[in-house]
N, C-alpha and C. Protein backbone atom coordinates (compact mmCIF):
# COMPACT_ATOMS: atom_id res chain seq x y z
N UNK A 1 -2.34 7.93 -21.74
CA UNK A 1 -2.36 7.51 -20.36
C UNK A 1 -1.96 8.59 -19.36
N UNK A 2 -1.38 9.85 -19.59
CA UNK A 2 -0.97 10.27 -18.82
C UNK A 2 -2.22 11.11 -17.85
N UNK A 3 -2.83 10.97 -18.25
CA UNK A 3 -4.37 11.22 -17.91
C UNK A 3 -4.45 10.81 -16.32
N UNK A 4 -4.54 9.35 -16.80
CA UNK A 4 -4.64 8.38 -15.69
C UNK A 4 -3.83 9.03 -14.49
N UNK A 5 -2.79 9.16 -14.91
CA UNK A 5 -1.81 9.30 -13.53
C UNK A 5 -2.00 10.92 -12.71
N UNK A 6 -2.80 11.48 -13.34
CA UNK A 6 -3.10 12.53 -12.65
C UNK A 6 -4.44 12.43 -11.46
N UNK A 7 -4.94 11.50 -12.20
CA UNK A 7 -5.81 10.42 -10.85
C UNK A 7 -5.10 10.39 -9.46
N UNK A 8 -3.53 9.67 -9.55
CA UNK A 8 -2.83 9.12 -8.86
C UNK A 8 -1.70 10.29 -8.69
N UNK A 9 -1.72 11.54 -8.09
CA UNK A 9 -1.01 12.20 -7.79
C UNK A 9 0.21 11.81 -6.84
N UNK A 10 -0.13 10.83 -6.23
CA UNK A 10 0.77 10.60 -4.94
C UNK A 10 1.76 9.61 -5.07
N UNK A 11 2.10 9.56 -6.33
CA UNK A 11 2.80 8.38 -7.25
C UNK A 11 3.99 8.27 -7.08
N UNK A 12 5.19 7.56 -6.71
CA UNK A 12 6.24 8.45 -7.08
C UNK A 12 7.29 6.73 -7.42
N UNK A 13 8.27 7.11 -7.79
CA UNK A 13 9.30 5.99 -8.08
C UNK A 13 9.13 5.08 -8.16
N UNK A 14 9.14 4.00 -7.75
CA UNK A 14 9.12 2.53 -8.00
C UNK A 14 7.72 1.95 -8.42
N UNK A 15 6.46 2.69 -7.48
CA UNK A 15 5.49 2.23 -7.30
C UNK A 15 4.73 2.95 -8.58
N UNK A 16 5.46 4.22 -9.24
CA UNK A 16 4.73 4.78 -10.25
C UNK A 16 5.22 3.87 -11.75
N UNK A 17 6.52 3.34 -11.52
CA UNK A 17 6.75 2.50 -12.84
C UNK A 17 6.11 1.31 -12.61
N UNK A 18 5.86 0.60 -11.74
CA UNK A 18 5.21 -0.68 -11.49
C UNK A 18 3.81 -0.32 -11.90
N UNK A 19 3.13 0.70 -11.53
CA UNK A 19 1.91 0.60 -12.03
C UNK A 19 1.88 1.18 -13.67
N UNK A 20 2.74 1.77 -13.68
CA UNK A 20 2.79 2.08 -15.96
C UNK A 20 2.86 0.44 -16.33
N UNK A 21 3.71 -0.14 -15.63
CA UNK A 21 3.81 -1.72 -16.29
C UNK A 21 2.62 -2.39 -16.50
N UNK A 22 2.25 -2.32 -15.22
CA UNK A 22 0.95 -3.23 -14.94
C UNK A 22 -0.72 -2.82 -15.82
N UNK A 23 -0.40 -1.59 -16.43
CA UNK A 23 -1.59 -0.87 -17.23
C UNK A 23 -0.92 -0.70 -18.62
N UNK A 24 0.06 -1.02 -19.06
CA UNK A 24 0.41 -0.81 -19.90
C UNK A 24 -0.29 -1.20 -21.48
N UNK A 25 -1.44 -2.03 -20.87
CA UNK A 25 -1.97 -3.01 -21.89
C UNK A 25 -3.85 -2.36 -21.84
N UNK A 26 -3.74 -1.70 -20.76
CA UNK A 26 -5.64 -0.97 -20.69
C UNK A 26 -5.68 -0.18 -21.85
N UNK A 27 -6.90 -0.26 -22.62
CA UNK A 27 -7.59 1.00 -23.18
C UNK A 27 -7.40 2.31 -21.62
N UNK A 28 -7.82 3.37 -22.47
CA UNK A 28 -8.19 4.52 -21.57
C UNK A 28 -9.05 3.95 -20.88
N UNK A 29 -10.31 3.66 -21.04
CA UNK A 29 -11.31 3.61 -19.43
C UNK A 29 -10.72 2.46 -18.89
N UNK A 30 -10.37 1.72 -18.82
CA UNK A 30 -9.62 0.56 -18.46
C UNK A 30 -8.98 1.26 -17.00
N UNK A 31 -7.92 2.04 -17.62
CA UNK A 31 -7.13 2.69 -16.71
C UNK A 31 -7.99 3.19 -15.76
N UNK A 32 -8.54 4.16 -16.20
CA UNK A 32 -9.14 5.23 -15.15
C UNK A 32 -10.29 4.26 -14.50
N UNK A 33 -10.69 3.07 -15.02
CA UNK A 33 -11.46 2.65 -13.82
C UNK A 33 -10.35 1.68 -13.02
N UNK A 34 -8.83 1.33 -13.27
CA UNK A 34 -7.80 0.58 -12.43
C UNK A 34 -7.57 1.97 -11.49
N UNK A 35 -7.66 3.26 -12.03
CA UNK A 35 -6.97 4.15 -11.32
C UNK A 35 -7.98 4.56 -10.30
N UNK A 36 -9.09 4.79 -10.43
CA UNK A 36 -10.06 5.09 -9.10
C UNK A 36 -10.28 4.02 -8.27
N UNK A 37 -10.40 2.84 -8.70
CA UNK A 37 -10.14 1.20 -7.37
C UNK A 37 -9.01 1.64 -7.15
N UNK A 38 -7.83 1.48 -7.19
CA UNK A 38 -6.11 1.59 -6.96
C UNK A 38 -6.54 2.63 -5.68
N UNK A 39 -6.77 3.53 -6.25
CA UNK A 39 -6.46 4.75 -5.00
C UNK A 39 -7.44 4.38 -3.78
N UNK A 40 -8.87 3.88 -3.90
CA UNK A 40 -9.46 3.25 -3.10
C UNK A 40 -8.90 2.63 -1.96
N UNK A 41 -7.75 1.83 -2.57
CA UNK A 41 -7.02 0.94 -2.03
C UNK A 41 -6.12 1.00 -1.16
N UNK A 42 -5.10 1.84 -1.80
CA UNK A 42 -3.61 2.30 -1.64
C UNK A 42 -3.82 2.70 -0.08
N UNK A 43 -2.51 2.68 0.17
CA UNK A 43 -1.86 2.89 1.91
C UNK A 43 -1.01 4.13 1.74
N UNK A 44 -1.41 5.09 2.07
CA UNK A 44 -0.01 6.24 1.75
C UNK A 44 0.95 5.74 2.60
N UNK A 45 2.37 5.80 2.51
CA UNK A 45 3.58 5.90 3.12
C UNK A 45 3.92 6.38 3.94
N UNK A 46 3.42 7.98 3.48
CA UNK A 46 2.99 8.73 5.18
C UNK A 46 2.38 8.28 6.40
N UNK A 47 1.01 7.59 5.80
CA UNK A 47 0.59 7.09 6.86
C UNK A 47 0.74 6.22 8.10
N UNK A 48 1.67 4.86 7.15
CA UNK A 48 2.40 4.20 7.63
C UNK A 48 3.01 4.06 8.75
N UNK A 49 4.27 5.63 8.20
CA UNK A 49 4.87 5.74 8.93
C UNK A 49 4.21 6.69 10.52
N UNK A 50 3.28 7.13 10.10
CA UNK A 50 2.57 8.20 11.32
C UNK A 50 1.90 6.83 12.15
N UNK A 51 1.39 5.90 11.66
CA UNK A 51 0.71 4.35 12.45
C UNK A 51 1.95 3.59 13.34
N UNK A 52 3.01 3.86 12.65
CA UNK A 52 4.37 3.17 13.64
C UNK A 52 4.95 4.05 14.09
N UNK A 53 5.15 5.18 14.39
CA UNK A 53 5.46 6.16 15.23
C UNK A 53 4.37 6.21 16.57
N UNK A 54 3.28 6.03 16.54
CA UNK A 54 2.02 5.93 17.10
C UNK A 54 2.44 4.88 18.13
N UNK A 55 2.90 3.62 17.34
CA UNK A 55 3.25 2.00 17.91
C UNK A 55 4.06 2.46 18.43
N UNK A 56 5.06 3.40 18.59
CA UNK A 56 6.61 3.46 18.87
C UNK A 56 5.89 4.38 20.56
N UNK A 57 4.59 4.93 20.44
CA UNK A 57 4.53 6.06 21.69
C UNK A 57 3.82 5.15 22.32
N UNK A 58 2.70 3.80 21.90
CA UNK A 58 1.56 3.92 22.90
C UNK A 58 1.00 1.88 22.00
N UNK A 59 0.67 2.44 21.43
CA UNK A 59 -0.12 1.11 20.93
C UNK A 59 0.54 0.47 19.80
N UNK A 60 1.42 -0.43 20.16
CA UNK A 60 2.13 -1.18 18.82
C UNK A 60 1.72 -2.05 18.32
N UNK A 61 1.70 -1.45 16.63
CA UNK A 61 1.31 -2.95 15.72
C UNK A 61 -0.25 -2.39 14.66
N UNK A 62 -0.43 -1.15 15.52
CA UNK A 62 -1.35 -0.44 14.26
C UNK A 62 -1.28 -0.49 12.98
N UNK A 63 -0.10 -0.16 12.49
CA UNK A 63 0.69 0.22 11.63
C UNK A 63 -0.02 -1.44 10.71
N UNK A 64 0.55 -2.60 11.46
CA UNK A 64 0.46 -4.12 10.82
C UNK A 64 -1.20 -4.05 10.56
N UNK A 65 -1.79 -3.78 11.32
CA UNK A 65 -3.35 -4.09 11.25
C UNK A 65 -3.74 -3.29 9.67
N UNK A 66 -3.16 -1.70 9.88
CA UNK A 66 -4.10 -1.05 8.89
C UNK A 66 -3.27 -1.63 7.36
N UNK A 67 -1.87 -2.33 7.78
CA UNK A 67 -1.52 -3.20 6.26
C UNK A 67 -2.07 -4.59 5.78
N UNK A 68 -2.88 -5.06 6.68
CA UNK A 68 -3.85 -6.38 6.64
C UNK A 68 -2.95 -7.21 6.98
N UNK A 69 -2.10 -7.00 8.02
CA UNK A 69 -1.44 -8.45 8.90
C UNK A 69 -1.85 -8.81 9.98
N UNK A 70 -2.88 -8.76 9.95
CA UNK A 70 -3.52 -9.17 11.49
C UNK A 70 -2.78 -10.28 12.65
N UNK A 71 -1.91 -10.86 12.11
CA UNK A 71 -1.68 -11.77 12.92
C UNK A 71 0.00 -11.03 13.23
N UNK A 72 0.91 -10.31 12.85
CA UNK A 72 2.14 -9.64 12.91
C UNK A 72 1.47 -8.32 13.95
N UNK A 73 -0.05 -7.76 13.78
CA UNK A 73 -0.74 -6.95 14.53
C UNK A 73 -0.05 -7.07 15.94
N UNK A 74 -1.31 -8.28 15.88
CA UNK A 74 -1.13 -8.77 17.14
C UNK A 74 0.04 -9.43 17.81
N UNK A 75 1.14 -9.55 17.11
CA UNK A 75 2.20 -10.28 17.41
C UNK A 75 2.92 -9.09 18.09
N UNK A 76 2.35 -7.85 17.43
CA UNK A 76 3.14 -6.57 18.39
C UNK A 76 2.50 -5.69 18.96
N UNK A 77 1.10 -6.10 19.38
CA UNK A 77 0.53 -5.72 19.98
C UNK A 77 1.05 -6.46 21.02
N UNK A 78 0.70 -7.31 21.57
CA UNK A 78 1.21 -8.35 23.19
C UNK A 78 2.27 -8.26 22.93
N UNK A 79 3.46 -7.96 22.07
CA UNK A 79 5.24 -8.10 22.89
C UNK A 79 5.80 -7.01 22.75
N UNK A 80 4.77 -5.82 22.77
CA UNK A 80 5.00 -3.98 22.70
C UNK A 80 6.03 -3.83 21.18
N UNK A 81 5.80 -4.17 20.42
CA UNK A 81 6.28 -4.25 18.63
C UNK A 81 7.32 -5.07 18.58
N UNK A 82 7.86 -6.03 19.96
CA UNK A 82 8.62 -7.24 19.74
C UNK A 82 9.26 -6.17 20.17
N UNK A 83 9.07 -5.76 21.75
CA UNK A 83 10.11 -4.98 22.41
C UNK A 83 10.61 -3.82 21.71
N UNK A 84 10.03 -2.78 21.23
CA UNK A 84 10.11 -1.49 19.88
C UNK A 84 10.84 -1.76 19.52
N UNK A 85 11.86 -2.79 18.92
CA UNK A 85 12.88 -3.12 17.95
C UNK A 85 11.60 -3.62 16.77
N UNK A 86 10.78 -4.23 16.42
CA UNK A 86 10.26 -4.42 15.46
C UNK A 86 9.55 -2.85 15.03
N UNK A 87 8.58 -2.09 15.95
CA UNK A 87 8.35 -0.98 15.57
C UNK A 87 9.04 0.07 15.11
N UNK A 88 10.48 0.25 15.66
CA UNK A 88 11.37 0.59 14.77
C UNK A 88 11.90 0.39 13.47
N UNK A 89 11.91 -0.55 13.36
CA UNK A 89 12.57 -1.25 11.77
C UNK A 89 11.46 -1.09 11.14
N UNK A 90 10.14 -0.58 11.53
CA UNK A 90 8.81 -0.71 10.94
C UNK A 90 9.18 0.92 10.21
N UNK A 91 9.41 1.24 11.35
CA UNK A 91 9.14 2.60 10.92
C UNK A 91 10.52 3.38 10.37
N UNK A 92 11.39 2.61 10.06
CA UNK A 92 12.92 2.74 9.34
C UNK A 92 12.26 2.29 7.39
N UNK A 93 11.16 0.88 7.48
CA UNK A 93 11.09 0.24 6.34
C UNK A 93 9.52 0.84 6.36
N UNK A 94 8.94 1.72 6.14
CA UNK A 94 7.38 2.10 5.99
C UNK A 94 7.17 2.10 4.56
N UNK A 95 8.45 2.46 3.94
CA UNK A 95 7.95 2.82 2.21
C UNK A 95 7.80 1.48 1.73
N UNK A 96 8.92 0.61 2.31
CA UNK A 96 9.14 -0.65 1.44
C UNK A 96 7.41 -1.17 1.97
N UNK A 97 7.05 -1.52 3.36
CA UNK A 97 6.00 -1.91 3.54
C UNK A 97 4.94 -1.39 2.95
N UNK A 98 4.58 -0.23 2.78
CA UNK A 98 3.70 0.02 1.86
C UNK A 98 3.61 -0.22 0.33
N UNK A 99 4.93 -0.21 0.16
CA UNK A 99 4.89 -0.46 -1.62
C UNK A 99 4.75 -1.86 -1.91
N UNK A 100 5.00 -2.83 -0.61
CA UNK A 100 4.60 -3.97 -0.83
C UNK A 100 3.09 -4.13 -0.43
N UNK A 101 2.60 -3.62 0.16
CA UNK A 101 0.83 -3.87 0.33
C UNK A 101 0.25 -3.38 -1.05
N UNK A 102 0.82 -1.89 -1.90
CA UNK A 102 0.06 -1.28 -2.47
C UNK A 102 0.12 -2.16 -3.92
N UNK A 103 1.16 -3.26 -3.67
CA UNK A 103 1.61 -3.99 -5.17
C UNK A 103 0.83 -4.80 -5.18
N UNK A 104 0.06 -5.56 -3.87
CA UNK A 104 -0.37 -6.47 -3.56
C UNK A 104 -1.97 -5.83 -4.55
N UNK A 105 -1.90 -5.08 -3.98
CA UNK A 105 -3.86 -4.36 -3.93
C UNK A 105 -3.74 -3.79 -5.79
N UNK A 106 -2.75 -3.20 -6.04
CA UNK A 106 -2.35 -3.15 -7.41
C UNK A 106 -3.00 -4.50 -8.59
N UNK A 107 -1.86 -5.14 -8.38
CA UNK A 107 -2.29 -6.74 -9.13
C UNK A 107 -3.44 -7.00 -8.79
N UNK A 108 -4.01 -7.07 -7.51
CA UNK A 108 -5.79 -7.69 -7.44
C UNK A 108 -6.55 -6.75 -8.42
N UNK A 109 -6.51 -5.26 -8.47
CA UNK A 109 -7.31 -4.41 -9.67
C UNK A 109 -7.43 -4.73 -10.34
N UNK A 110 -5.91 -4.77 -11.11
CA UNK A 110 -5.48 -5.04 -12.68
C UNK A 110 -6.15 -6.71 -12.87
N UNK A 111 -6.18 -7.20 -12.08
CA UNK A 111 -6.97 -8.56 -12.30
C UNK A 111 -8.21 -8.61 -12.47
N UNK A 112 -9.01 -7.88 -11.83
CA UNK A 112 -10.39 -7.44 -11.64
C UNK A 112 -10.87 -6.85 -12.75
N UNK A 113 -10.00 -6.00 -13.56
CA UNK A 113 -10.31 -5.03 -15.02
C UNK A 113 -10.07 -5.96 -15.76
N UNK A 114 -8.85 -6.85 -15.77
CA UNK A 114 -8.78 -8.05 -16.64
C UNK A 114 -9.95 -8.81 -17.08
N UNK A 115 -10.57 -9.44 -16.09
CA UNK A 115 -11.71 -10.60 -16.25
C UNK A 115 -12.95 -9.58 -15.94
N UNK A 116 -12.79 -8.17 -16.08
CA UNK A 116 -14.14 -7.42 -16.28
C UNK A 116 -14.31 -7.27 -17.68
N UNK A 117 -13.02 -7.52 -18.41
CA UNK A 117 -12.96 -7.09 -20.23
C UNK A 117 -13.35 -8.36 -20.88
N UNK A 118 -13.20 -9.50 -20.31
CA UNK A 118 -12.93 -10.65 -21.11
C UNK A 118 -14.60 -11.17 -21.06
């Protein structure tokens, strides 16, 4: 497997053992076709945080849109990120928010390779 993870260079701590867990059970192509959807997918952290810094200068709530909350979007879009106290804490919590979108988009793969094998 370690193959795989060279796919996924941008891996790091929590989100790199959560995904060994979650593949732990693929053949090789298994992986490498979870690992090219995955990255498809994935939200860098960086980015995140560069989308709520953005919210923090000019347009708040980017950040929510490009994580598929459309409705938290717009919730800080019209109240300027809930008065930049939400765009702040956005951009204090960017890793956690992303590692929770990317877990989300994670499990849908590994589901997808699942009932592609069966």
């Amino acid at each position: 497997m370690p193959n795989v993870f060279q796919l996924m260079p941008s891996l790091e701590g929590d989100e790199m053992a959560f995904i060994q867990e979650l593949i732990k059970d693929f053949n090789d192509n298994q992986a490498m076709q979870f690992a090219t959807a995955y990255m498809a997918r994935r939200k860098d952290p960086s980015n995140i945080l560069i989308f709520a810094v953005i919210g923090l200068l000019g347009v708040a709530g980017i950040q929510r849109f490009v994580l598929n909350q459309v409705g938290m979007g717009i919730l800080y879009f019209l109240t300027g990120g809930l008065c930049l106290i939400g765009t702040i804490i956005d951009i204090v919590n960017h890793k956690k928010l992303s590692f929770e979108y990317n877990s989300k988009q994670a499990q849908q793969v590994a589901g997808m390779m699942r009932s592609f094998s069966s």
